[in-house]
PDB file of N, CA and C in Angstrom:
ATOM      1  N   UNK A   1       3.233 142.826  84.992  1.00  0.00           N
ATOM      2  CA  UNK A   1       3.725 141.563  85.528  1.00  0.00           C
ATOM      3  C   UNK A   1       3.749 140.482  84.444  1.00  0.00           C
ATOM      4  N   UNK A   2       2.696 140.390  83.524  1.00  0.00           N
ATOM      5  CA  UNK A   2       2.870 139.706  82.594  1.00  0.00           C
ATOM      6  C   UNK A   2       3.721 139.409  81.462  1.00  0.00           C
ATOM      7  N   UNK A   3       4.196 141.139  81.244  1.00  0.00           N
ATOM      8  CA  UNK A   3       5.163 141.262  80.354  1.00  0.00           C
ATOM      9  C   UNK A   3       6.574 140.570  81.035  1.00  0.00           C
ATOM     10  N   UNK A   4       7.046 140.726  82.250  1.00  0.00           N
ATOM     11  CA  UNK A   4       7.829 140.565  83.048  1.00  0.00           C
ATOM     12  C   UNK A   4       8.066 139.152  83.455  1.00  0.00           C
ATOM     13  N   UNK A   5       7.133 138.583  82.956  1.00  0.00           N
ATOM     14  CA  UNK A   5       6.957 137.262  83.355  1.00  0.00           C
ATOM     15  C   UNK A   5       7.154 136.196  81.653  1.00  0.00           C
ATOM     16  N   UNK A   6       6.734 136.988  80.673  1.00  0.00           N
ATOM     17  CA  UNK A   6       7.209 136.746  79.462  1.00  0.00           C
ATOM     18  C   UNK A   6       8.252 136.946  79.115  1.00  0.00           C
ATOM     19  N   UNK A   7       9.072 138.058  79.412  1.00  0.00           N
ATOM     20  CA  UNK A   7      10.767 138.348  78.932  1.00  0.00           C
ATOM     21  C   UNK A   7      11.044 137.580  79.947  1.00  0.00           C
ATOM     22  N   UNK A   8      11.384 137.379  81.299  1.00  0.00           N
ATOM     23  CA  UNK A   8      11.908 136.013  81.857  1.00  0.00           C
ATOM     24  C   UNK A   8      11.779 134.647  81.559  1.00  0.00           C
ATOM     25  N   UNK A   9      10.323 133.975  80.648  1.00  0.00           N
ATOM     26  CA  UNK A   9      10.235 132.876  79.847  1.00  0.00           C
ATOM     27  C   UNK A   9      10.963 132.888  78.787  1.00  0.00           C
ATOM     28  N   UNK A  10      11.322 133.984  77.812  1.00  0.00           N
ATOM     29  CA  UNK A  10      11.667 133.809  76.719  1.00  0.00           C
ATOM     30  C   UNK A  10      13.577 133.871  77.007  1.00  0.00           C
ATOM     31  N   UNK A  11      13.710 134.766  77.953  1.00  0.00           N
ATOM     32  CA  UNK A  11      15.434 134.867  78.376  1.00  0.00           C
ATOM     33  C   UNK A  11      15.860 133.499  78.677  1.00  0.00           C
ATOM     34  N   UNK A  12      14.973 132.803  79.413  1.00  0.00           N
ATOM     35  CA  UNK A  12      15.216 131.069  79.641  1.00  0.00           C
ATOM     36  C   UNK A  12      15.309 130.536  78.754  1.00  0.00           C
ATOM     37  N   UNK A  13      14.279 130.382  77.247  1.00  0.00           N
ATOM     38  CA  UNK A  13      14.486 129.415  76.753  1.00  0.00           C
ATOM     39  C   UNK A  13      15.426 130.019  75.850  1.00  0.00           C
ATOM     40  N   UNK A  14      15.907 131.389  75.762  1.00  0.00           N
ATOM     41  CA  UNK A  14      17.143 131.421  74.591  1.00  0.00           C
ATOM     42  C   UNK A  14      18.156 130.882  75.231  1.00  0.00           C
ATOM     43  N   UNK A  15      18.287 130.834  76.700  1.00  0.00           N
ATOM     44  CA  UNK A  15      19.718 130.876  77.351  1.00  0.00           C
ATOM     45  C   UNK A  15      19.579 128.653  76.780  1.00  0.00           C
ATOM     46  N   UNK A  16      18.528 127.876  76.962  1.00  0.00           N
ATOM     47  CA  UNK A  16      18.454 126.825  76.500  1.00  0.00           C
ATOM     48  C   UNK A  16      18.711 126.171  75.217  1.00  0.00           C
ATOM     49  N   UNK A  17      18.320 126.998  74.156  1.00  0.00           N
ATOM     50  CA  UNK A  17      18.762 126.959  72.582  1.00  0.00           C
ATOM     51  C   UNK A  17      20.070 126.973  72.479  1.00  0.00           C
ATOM     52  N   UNK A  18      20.530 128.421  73.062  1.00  0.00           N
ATOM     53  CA  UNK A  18      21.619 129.005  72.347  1.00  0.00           C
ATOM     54  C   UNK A  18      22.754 128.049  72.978  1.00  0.00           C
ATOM     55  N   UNK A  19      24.238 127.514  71.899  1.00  0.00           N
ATOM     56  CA  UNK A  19      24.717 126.832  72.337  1.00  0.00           C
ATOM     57  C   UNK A  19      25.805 127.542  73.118  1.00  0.00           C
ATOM     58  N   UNK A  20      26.227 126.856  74.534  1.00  0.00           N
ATOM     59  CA  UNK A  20      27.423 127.567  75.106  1.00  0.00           C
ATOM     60  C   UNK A  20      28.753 127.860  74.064  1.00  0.00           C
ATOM     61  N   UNK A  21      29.677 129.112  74.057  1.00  0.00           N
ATOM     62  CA  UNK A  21      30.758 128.845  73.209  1.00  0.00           C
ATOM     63  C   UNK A  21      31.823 128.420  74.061  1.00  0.00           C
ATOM     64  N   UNK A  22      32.678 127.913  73.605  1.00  0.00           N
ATOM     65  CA  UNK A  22      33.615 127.052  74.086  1.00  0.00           C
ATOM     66  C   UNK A  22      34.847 127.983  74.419  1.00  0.00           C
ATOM     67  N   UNK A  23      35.662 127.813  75.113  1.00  0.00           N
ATOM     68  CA  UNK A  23      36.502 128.978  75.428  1.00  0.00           C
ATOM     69  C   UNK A  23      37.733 128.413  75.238  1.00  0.00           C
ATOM     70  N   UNK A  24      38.877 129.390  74.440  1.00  0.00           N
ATOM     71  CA  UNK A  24      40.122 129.020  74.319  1.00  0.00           C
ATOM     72  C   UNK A  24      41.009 129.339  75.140  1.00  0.00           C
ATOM     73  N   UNK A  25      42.229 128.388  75.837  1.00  0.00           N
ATOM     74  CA  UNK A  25      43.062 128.301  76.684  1.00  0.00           C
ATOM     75  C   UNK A  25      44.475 128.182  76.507  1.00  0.00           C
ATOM     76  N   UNK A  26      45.781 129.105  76.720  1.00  0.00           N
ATOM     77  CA  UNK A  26      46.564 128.666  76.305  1.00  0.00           C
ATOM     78  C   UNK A  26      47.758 128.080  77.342  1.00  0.00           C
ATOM     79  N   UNK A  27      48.615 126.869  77.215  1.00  0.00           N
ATOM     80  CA  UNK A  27      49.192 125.777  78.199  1.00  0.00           C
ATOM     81  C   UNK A  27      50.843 126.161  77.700  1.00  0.00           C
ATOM     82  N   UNK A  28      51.366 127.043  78.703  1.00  0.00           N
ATOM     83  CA  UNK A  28      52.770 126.584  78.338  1.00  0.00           C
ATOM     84  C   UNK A  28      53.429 125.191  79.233  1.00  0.00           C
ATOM     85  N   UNK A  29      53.810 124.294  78.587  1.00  0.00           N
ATOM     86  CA  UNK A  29      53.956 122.912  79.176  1.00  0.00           C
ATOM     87  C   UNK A  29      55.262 122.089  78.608  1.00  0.00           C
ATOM     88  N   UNK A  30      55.482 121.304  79.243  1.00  0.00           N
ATOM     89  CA  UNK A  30      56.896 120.001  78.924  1.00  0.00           C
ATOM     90  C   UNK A  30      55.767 118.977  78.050  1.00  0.00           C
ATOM     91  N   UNK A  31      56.304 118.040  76.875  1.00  0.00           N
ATOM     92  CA  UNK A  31      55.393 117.036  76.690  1.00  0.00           C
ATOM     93  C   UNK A  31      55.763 115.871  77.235  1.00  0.00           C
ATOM     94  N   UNK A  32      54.815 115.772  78.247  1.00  0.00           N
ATOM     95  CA  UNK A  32      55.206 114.253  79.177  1.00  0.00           C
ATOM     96  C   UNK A  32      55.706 113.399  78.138  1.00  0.00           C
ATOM     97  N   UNK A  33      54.082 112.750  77.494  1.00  0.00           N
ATOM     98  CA  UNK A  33      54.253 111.607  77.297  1.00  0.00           C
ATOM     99  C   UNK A  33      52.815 111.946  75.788  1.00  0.00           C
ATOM    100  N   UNK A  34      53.443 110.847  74.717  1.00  0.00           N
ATOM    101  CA  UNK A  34      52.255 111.060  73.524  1.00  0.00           C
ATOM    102  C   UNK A  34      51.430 109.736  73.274  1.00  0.00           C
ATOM    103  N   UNK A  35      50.371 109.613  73.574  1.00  0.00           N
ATOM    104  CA  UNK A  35      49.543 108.538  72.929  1.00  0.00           C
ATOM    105  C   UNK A  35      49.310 108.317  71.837  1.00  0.00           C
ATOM    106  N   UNK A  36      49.841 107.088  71.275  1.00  0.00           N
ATOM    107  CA  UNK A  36      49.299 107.453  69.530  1.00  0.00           C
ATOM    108  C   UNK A  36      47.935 106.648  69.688  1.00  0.00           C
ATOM    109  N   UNK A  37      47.683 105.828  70.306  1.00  0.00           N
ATOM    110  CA  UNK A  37      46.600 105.118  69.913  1.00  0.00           C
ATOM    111  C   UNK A  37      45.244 105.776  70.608  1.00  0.00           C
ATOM    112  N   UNK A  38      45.553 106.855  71.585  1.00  0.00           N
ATOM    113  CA  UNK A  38      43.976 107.585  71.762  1.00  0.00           C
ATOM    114  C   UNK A  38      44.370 108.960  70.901  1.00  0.00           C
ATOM    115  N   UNK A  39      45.351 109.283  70.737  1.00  0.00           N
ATOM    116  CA  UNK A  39      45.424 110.337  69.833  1.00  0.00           C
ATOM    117  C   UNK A  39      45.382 111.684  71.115  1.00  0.00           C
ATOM    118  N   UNK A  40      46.267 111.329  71.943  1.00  0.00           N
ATOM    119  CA  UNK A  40      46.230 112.526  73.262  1.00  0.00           C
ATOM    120  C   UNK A  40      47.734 112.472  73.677  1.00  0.00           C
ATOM    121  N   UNK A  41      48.057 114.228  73.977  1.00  0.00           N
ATOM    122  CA  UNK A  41      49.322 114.362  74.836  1.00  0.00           C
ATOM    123  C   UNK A  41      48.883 114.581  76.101  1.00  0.00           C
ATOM    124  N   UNK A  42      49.955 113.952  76.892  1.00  0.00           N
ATOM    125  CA  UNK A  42      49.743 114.536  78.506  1.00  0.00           C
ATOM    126  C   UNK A  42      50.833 115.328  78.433  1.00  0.00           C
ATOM    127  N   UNK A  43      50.568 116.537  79.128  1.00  0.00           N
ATOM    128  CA  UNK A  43      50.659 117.673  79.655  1.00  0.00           C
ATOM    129  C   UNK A  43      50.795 118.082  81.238  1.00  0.00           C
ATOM    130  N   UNK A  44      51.533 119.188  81.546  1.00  0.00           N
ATOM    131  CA  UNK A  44      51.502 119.167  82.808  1.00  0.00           C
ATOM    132  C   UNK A  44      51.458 121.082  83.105  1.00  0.00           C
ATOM    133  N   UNK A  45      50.756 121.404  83.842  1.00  0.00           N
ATOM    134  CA  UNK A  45      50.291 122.842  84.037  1.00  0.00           C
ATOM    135  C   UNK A  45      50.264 123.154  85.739  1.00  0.00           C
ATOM    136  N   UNK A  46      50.695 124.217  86.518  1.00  0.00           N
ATOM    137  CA  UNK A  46      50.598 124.463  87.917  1.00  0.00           C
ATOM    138  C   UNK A  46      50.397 122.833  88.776  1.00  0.00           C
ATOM    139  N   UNK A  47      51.058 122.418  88.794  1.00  0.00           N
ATOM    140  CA  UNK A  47      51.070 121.075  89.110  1.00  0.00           C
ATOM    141  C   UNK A  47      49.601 120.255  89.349  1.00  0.00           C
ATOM    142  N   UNK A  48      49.310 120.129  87.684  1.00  0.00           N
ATOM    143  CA  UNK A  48      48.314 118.959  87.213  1.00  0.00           C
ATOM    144  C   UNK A  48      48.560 118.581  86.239  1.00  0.00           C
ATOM    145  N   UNK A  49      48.412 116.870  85.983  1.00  0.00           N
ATOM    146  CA  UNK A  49      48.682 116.508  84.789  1.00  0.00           C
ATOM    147  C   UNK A  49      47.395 116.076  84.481  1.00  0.00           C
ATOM    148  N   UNK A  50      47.377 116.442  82.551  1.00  0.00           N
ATOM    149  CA  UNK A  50      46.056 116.156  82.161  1.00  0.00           C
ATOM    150  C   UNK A  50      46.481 115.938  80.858  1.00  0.00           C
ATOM    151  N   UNK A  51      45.381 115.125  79.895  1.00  0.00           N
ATOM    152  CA  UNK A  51      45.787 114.910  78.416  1.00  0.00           C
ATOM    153  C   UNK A  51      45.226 115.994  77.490  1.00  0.00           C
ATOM    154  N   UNK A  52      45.387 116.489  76.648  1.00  0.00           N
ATOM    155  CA  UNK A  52      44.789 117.369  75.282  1.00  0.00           C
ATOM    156  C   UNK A  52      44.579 116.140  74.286  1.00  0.00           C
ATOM    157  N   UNK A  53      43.863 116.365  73.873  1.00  0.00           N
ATOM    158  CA  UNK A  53      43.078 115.824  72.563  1.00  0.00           C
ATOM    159  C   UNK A  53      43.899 116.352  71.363  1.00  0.00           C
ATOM    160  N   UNK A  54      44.442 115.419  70.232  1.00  0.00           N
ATOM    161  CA  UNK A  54      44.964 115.776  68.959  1.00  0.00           C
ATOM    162  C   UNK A  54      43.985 115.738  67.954  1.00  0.00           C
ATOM    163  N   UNK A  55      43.673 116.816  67.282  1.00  0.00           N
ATOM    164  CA  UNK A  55      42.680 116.674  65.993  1.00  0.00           C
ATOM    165  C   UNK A  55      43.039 116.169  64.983  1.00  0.00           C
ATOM    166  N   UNK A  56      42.258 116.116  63.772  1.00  0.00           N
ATOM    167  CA  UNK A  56      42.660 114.744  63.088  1.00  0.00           C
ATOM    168  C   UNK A  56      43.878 115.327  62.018  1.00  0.00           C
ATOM    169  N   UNK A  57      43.821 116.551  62.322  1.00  0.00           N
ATOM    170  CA  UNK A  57      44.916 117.454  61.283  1.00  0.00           C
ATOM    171  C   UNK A  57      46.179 117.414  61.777  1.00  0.00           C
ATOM    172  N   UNK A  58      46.431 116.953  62.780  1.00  0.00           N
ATOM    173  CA  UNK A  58      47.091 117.084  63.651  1.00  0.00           C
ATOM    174  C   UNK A  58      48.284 115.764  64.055  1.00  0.00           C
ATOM    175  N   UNK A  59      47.077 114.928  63.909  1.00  0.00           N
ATOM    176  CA  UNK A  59      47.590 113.331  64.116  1.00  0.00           C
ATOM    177  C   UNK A  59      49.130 113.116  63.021  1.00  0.00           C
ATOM    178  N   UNK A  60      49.180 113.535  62.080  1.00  0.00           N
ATOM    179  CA  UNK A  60      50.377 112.959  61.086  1.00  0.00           C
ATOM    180  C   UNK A  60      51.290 113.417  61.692  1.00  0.00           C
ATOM    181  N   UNK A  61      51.540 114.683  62.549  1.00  0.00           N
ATOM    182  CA  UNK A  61      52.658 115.542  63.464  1.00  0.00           C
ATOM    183  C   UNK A  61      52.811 115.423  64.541  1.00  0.00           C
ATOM    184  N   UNK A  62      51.926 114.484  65.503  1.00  0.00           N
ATOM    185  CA  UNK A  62      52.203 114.443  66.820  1.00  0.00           C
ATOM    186  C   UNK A  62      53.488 113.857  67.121  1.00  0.00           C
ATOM    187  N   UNK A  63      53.955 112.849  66.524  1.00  0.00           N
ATOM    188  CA  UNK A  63      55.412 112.266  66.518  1.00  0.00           C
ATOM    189  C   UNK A  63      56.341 113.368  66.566  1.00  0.00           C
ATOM    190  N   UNK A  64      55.820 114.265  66.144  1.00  0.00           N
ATOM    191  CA  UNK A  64      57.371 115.604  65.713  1.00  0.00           C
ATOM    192  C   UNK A  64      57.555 115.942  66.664  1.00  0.00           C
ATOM    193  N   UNK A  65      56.861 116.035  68.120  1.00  0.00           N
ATOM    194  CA  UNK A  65      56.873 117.092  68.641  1.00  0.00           C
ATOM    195  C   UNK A  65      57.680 115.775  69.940  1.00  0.00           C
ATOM    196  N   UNK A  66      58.786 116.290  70.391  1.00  0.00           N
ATOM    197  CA  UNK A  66      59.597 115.884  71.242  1.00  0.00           C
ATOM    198  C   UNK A  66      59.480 115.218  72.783  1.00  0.00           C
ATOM    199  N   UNK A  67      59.377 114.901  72.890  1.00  0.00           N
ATOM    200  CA  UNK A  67      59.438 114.179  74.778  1.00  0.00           C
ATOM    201  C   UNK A  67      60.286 115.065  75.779  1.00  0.00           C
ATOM    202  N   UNK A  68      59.358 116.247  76.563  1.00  0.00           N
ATOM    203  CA  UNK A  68      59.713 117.132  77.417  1.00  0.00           C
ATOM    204  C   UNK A  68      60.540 118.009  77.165  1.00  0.00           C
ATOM    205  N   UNK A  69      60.320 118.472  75.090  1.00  0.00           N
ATOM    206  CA  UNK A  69      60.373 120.137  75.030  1.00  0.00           C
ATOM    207  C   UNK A  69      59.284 120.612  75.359  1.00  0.00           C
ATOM    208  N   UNK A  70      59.438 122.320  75.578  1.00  0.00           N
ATOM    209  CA  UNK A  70      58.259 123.271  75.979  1.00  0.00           C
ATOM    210  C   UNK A  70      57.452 123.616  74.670  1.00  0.00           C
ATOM    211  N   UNK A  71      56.294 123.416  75.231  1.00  0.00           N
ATOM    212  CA  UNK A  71      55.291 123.518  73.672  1.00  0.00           C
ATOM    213  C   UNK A  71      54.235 124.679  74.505  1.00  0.00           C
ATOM    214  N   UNK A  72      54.033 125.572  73.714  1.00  0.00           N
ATOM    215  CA  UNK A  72      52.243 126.267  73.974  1.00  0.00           C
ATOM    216  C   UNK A  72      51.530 126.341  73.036  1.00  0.00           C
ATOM    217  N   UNK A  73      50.870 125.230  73.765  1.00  0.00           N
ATOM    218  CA  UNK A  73      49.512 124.551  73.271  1.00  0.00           C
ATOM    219  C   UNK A  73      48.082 126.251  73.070  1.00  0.00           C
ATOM    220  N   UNK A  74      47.757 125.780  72.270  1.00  0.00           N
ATOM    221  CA  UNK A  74      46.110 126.561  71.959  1.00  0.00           C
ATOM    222  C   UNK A  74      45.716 125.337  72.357  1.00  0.00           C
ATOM    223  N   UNK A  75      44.431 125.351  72.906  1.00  0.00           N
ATOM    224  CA  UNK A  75      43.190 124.238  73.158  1.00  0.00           C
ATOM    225  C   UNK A  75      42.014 125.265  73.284  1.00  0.00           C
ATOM    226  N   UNK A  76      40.981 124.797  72.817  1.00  0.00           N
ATOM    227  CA  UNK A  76      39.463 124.880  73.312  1.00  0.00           C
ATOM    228  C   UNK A  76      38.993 123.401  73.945  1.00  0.00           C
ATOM    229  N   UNK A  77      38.977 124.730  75.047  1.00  0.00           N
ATOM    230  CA  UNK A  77      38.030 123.887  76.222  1.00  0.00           C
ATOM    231  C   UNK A  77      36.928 123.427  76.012  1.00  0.00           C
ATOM    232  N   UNK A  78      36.551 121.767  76.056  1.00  0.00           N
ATOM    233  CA  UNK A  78      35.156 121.333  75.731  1.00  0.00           C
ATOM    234  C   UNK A  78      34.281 121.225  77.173  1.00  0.00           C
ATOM    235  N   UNK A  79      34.876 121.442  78.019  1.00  0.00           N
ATOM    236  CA  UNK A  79      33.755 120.667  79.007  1.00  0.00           C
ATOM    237  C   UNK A  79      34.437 119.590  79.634  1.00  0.00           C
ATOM    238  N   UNK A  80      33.658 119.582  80.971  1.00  0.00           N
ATOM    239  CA  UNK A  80      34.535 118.651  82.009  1.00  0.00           C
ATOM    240  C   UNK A  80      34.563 117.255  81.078  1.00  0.00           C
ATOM    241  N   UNK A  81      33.842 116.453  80.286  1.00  0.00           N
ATOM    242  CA  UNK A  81      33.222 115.318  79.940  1.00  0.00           C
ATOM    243  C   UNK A  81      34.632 115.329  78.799  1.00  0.00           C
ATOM    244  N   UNK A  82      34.827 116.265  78.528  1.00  0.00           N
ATOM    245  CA  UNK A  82      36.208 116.088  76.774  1.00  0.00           C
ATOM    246  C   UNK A  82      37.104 116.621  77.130  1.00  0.00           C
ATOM    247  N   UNK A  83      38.434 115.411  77.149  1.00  0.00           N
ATOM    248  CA  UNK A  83      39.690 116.473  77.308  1.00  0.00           C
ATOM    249  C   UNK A  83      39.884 117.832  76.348  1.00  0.00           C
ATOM    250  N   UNK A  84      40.795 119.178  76.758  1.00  0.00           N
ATOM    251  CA  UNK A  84      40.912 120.190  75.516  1.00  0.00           C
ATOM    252  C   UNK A  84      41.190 119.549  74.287  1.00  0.00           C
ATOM    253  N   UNK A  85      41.274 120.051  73.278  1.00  0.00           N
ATOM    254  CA  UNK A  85      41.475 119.764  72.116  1.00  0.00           C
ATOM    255  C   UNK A  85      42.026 121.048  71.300  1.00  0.00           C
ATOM    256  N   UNK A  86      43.974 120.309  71.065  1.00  0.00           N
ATOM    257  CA  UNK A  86      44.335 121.337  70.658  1.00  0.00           C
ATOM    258  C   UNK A  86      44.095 122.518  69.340  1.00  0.00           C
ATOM    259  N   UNK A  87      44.512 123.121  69.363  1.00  0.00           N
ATOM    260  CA  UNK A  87      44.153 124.083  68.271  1.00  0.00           C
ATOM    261  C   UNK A  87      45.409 124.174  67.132  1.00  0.00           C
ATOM    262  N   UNK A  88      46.592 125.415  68.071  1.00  0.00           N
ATOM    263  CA  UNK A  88      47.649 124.850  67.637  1.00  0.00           C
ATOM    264  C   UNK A  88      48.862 124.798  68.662  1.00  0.00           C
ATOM    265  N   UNK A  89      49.963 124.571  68.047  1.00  0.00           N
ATOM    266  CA  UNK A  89      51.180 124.662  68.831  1.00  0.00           C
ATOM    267  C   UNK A  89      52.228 125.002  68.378  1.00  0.00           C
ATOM    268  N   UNK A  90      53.164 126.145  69.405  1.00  0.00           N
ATOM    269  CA  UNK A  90      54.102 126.802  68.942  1.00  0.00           C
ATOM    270  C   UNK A  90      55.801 125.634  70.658  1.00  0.00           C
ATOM    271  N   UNK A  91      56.249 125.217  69.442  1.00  0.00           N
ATOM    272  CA  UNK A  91      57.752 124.427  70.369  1.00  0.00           C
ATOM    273  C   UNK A  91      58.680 125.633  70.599  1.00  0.00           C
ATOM    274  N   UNK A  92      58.410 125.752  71.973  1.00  0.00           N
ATOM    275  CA  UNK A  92      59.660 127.053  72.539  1.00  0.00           C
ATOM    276  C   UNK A  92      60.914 126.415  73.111  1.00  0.00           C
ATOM    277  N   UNK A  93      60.656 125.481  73.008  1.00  0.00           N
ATOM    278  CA  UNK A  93      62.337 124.595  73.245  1.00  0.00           C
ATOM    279  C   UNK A  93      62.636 123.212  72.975  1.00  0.00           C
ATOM    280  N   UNK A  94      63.562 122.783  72.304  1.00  0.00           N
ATOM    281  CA  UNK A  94      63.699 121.540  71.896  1.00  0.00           C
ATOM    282  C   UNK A  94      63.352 121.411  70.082  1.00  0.00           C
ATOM    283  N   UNK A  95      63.964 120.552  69.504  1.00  0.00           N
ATOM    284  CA  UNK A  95      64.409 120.484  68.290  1.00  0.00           C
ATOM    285  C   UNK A  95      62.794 119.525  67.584  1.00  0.00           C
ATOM    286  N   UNK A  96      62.381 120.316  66.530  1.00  0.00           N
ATOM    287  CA  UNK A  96      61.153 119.557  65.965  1.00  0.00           C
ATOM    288  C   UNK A  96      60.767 119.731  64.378  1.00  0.00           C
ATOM    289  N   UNK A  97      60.229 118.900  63.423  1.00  0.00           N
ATOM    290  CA  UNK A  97      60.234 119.192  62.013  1.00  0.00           C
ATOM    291  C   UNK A  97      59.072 119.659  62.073  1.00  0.00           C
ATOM    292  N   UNK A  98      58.411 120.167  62.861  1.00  0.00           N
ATOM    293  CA  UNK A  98      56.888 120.730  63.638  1.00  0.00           C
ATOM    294  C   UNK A  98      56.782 121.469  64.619  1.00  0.00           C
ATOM    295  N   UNK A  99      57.594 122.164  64.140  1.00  0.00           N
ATOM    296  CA  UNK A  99      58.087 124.116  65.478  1.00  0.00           C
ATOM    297  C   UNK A  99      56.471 124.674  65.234  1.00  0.00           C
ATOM    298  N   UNK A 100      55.681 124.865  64.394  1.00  0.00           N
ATOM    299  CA  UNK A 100      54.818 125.358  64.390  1.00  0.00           C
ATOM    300  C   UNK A 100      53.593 124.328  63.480  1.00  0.00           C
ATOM    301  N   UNK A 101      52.363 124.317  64.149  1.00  0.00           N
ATOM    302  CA  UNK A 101      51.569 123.986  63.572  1.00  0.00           C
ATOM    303  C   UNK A 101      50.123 124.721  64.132  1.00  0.00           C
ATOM    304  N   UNK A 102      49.168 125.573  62.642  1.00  0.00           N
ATOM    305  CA  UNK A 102      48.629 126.065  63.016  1.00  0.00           C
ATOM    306  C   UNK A 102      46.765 125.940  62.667  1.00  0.00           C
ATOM    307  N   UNK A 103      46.589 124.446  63.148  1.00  0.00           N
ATOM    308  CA  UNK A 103      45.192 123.984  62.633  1.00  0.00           C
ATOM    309  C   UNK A 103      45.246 123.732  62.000  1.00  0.00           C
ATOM    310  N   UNK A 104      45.650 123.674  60.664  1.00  0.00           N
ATOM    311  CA  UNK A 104      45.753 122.239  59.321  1.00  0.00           C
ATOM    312  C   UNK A 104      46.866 122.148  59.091  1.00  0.00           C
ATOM    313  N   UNK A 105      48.298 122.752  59.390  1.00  0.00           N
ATOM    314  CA  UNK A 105      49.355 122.180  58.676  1.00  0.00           C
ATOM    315  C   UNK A 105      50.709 122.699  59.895  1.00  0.00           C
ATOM    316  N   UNK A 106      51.550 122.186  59.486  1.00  0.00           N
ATOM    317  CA  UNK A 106      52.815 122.485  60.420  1.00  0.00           C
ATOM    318  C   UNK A 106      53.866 122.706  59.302  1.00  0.00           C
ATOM    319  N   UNK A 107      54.453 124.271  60.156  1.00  0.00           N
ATOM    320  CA  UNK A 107      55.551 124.965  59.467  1.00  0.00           C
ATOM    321  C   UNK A 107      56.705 124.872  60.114  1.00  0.00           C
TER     322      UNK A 107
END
């Protein structure tokens, strides 16, 4: 019982240390609308609209990317508290000098 009672203390506090990993999601979507000044697109998925987070690699290209062409977005999911935050994005319709961008640069 003791032992049993020690591997259940110690399974707790690893599950406490160890950090959750974050899980990646991918959004085929229209781009509503682009914020430059929070640095977020809204997006729209099974009818919800929500914003993604632009990383800072990201920010010089958000302009490229068009007003309601189809983009699929990469994001990792942070948690209810942080919008996603994209990863990268591939434009499946609509004209852009940023058809592809894949975490530091756009091709």
């Amino acid at each position: 019982m003791k032992l049993l009672n020690f591997s259940l203390s110690l399974f707790l506090l690893t599950i406490a240390i160890v950090p959750a990993f974050a899980e990646d999601r991918s959004f085929y979507s229209p781009v509503i609308y682009i914020d430059k000044e929070k640095s977020q697109i809204l997006i729209s998925t099974s009818a919800t609209v929500f914003y993604i987070e632009v990383p800072d690699a990201a920010k010089p290209h958000m302009d490229k990317l068009p007003i309601s062409s189809l983009v699929d977005f990469v994001v990792e999911m942070r948690g209810e508290d942080k919008p996603p935050l994209i990863k990268t994005w591939k434009v499946k319709s609509g004209e852009s000098t940023c058809m592809y961008f894949n975490g530091t640069e756009c091709k």
